[in-house]
Protein backbone atom coordinates (compact mmCIF):
# COMPACT_ATOMS: atom_id res chain seq x y z
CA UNK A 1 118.28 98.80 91.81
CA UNK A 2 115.26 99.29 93.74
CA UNK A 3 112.77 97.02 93.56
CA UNK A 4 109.26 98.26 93.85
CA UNK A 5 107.34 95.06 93.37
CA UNK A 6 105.46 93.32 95.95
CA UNK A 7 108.51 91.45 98.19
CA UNK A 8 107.34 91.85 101.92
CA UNK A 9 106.31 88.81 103.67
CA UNK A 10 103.56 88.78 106.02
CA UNK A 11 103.00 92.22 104.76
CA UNK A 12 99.82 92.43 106.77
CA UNK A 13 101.07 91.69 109.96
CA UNK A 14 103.90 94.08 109.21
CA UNK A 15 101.52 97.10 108.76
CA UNK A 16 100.02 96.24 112.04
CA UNK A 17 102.92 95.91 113.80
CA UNK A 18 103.52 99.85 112.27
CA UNK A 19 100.67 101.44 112.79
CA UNK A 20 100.81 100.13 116.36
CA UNK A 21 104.23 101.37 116.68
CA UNK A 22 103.13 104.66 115.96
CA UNK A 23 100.12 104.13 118.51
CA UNK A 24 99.85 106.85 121.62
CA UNK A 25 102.93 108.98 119.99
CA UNK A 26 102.23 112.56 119.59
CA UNK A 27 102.30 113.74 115.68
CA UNK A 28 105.93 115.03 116.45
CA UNK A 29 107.03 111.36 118.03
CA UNK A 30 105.44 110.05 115.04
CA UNK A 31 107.91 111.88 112.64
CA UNK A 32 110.69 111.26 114.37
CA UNK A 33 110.00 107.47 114.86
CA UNK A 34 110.15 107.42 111.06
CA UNK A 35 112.85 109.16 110.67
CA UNK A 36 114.89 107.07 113.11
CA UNK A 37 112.81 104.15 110.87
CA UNK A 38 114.33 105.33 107.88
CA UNK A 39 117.84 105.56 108.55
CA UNK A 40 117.94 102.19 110.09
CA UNK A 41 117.01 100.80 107.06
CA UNK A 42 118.77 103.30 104.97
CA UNK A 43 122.05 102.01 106.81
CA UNK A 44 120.58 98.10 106.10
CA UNK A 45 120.01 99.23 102.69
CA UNK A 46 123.43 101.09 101.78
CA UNK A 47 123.90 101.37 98.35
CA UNK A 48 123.87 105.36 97.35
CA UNK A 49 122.38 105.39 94.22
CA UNK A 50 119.25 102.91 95.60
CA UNK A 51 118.89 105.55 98.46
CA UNK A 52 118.41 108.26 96.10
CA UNK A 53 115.93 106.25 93.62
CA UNK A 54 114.05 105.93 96.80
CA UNK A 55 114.53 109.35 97.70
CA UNK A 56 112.99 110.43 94.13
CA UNK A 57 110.32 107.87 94.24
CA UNK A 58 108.88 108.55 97.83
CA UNK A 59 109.04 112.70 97.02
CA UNK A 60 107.09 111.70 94.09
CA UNK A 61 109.00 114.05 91.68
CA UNK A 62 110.93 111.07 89.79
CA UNK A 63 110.10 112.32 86.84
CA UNK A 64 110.70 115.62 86.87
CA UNK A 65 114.59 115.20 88.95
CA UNK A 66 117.80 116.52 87.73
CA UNK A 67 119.00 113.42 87.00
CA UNK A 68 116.55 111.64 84.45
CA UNK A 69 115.78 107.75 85.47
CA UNK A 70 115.06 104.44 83.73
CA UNK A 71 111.76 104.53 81.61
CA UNK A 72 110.14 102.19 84.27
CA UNK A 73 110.03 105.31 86.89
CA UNK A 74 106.38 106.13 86.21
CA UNK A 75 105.24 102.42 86.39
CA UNK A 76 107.32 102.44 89.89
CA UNK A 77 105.88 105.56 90.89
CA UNK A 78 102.19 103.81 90.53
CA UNK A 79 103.60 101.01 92.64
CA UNK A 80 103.72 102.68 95.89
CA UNK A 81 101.45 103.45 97.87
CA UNK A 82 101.32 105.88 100.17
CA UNK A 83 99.04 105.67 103.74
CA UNK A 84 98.84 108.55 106.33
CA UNK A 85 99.02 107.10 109.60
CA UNK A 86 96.57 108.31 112.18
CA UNK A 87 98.10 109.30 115.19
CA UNK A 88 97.02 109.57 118.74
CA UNK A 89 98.14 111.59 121.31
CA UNK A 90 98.96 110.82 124.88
């Protein structure tokens, strides 16, 4: 199950320590930083079905899958939230 309440420690300093990750990368860099990103933890993660709840919830279509969810997908769905980083370029 994917859990979609607050659970990051120090998640402050953690933000920082993305955004300047992403610092003098070109938009494309950018992407494919958090790409790479994702399927490290993706591969930490491992479960299938958690993968694709995440999958549904990040698109931002949970709702409106195939596959109906659990009742609490629109209360998850209002528990993300979503930041465009700002990139630079070299």
């Amino acid at each position: 199950m994917l859990n979609t309440q607050p659970h990051l420690q120090a998640c402050d300093d953690f933000y920082e320590a993305l955004i300047t990750a992403h610092q003098g990368l070109s938009t494309p860099d950018s992407h494919a930083m958090n790409a790479r990103l994702v399927l490290l933890l993706a591969n930490h993660i491992g479960h299938q079905a958690t993968l694709l709840h995440a999958l549904q919830l990040a698109r931002g279509n949970a709702l409106h899958s195939a596959a109906p969810m659990a009742a609490t997908a629109a209360a998850e769905l209002k528990a993300i939230m979503p930041v465009v980083p700002t990139h630079t370029t070299a």
